[in-house]
Protein backbone atom coordinates (compact mmCIF):
# COMPACT_ATOMS: atom_id res chain seq x y z
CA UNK A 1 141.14 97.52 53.47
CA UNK A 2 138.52 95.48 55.74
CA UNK A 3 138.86 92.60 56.78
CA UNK A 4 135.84 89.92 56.15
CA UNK A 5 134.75 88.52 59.48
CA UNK A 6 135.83 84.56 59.95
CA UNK A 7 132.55 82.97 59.17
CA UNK A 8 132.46 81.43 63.02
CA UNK A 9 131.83 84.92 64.14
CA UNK A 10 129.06 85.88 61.65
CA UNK A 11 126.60 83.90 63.35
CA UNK A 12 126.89 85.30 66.86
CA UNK A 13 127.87 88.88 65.46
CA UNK A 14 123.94 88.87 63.74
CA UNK A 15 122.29 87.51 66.74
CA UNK A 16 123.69 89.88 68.88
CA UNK A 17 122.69 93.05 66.61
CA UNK A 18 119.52 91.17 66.01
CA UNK A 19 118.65 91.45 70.15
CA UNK A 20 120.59 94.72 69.69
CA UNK A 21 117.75 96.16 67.61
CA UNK A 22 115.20 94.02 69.29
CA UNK A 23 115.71 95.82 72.56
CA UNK A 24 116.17 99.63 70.57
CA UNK A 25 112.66 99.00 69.22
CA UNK A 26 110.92 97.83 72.74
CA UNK A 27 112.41 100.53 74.17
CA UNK A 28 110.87 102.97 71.79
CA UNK A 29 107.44 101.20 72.01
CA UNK A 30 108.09 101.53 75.67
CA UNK A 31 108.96 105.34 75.65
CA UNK A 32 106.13 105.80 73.24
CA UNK A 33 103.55 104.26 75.89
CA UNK A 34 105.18 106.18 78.98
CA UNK A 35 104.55 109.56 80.03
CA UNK A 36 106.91 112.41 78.72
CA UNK A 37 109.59 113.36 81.51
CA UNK A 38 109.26 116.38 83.49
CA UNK A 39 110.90 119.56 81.91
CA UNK A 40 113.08 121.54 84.08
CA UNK A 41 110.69 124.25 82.93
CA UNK A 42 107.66 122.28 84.19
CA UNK A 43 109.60 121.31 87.59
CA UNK A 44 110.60 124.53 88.08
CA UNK A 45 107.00 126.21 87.91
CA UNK A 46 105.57 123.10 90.39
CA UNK A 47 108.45 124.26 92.73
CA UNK A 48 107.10 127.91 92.24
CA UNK A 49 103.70 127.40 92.74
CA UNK A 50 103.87 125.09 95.92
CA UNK A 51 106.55 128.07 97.17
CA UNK A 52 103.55 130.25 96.62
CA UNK A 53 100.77 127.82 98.35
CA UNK A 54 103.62 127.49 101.32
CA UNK A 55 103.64 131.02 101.70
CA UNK A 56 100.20 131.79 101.57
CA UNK A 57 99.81 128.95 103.94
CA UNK A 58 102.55 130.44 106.42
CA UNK A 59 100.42 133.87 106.13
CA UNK A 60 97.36 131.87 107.35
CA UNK A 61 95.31 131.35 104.53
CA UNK A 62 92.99 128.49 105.35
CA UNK A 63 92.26 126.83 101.99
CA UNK A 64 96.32 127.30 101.05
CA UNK A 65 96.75 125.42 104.11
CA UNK A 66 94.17 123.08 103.35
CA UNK A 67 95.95 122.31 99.78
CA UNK A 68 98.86 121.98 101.22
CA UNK A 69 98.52 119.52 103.53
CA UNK A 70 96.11 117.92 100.64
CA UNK A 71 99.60 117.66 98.36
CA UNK A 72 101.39 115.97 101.23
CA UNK A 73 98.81 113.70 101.85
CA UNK A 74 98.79 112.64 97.66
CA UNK A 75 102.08 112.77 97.69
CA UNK A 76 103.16 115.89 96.21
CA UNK A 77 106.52 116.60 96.48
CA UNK A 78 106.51 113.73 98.53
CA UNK A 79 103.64 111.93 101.01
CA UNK A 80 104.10 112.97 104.32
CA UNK A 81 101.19 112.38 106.57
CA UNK A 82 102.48 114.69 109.84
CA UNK A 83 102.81 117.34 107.04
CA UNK A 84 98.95 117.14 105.88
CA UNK A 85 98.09 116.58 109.61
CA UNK A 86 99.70 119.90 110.57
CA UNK A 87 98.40 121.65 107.77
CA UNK A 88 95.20 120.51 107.83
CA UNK A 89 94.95 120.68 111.67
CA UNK A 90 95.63 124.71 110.92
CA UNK A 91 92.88 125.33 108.78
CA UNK A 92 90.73 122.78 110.53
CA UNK A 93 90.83 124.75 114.10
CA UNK A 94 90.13 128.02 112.41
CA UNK A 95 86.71 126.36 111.16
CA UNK A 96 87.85 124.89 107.65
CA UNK A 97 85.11 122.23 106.97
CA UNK A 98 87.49 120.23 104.14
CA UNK A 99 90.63 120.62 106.45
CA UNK A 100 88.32 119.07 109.31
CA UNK A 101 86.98 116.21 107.59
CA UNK A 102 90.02 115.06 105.59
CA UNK A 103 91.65 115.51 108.86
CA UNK A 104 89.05 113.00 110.79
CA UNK A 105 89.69 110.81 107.98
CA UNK A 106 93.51 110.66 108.77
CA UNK A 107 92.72 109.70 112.21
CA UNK A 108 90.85 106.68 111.18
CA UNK A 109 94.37 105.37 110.86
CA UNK A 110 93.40 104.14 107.73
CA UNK A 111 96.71 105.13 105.98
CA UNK A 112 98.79 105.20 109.07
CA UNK A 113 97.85 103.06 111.96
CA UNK A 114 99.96 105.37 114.23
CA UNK A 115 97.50 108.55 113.38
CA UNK A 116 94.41 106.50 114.59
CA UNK A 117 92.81 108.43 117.39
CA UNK A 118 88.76 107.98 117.35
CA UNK A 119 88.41 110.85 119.62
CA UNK A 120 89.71 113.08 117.52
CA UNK A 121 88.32 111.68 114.86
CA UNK A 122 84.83 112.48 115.92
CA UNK A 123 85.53 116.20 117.21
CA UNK A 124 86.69 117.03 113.61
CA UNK A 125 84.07 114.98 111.71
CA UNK A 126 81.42 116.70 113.71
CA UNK A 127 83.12 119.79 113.52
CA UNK A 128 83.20 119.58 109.88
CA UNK A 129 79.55 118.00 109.60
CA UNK A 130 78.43 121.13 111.94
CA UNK A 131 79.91 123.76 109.23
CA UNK A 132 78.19 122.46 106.38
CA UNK A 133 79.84 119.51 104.52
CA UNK A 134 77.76 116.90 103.13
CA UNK A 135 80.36 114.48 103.48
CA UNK A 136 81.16 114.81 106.80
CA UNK A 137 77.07 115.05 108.10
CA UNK A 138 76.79 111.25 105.69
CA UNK A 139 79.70 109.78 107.36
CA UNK A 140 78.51 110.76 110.47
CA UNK A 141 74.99 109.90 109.65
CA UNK A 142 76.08 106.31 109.13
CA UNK A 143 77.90 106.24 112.12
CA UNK A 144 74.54 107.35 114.19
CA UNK A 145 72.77 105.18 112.01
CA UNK A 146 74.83 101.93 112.58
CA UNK A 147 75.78 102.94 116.16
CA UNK A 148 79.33 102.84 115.30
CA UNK A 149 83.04 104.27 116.60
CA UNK A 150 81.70 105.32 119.98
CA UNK A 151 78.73 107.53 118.59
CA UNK A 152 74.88 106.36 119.78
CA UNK A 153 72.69 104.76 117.54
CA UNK A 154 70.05 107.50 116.67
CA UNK A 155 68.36 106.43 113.80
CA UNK A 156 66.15 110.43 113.91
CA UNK A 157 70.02 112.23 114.31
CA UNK A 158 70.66 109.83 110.83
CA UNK A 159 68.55 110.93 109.05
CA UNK A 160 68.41 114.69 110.53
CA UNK A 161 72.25 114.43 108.88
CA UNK A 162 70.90 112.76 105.51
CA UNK A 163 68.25 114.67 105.09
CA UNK A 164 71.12 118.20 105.13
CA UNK A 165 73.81 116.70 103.19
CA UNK A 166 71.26 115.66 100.47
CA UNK A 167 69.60 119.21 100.57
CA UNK A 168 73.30 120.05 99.10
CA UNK A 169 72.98 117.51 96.63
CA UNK A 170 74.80 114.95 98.20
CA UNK A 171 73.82 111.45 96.24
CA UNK A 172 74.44 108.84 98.90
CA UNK A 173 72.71 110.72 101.46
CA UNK A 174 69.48 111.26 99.01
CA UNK A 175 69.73 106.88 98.55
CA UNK A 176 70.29 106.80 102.29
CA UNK A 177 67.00 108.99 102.94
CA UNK A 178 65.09 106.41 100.16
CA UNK A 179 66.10 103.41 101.63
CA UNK A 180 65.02 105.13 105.71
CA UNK A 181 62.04 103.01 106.90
């Protein structure tokens, strides 16, 4: 047989299921709002796949090197900036236009104040502007255009730059070219 609770307790014993169930339905509004965890299956086939970009990369295939070093910059398996310099740097000195940009981006320092080296910063961003990337010949447009981070004010290079990148549909350099006295 059960014995009834002393009436005392009854009180105390409700409020504390009460919060009980209180906190059991927040954290199913919270689970419902959150993303669903990572399988083991799903884990397993990232793992896979950046084994296969790593080894593709190691084998010296530029834009495998230039994803990789694009994951550790993001953050994927886990941001490392010396990893995406190194792999970018790779791809970037065999003439990899994306590698050599995001690369002059890192060494704005931006993310990293240690990484900030404006020399090198310009010999990939022209690199990169010189093979063709629209975002590269804008930035660098501004910079001859403003006169900034040790390149010459050139207002003609500018536009020379603007006047590419929009040819490859490149918005800001097309607004930049319509706003050129």
């Amino acid at each position: 047989m059960i014995k009834p609770l002393p009436s005392h307790r009854s009180p105390v014993i409700l409020l504390c299921a009460g919060m009980l169930l209180v906190g059991c339905a927040n954290q199913s509004e919270q689970n419902r709002n959150a993303p669903p965890p990572q399988t083991t299956a799903a884990a397993s086939e990232n793992s896979v796949d950046e084994a296969n970009l790593r080894s593709q990369a190691n084998r010296g295939d530029l834009d495998s090197q230039f994803q990789l070093g694009s994951l550790y910059f993001v953050g994927k398996p886990h941001k490392d900036l010396k990893q995406a310099e190194y792999w970018w740097k790779l791809a970037a000195d065999k003439g990899h236009a994306m590698a050599a940009v995001s690369l002059a981006y890192l060494y704005t320092g931006r993310d990293n104040p240690d990484l900030n080296n404006p020399q090198l910063m310009l010999k990939y961003l022209n690199q990169s502007a010189a093979g063709g990337n629209p975002m590269a010949q804008h930035i660098l447009g501004n910079l001859y255009l403003k006169g900034a981070q040790g390149v010459p004010r050139d207002p003609i290079q500018a536009k020379a730059l603007f006047q590419s990148a929009c040819q490859q549909r490149y918005a800001a350099s097309c607004e930049a070219l319509n706003k050129a006295p």
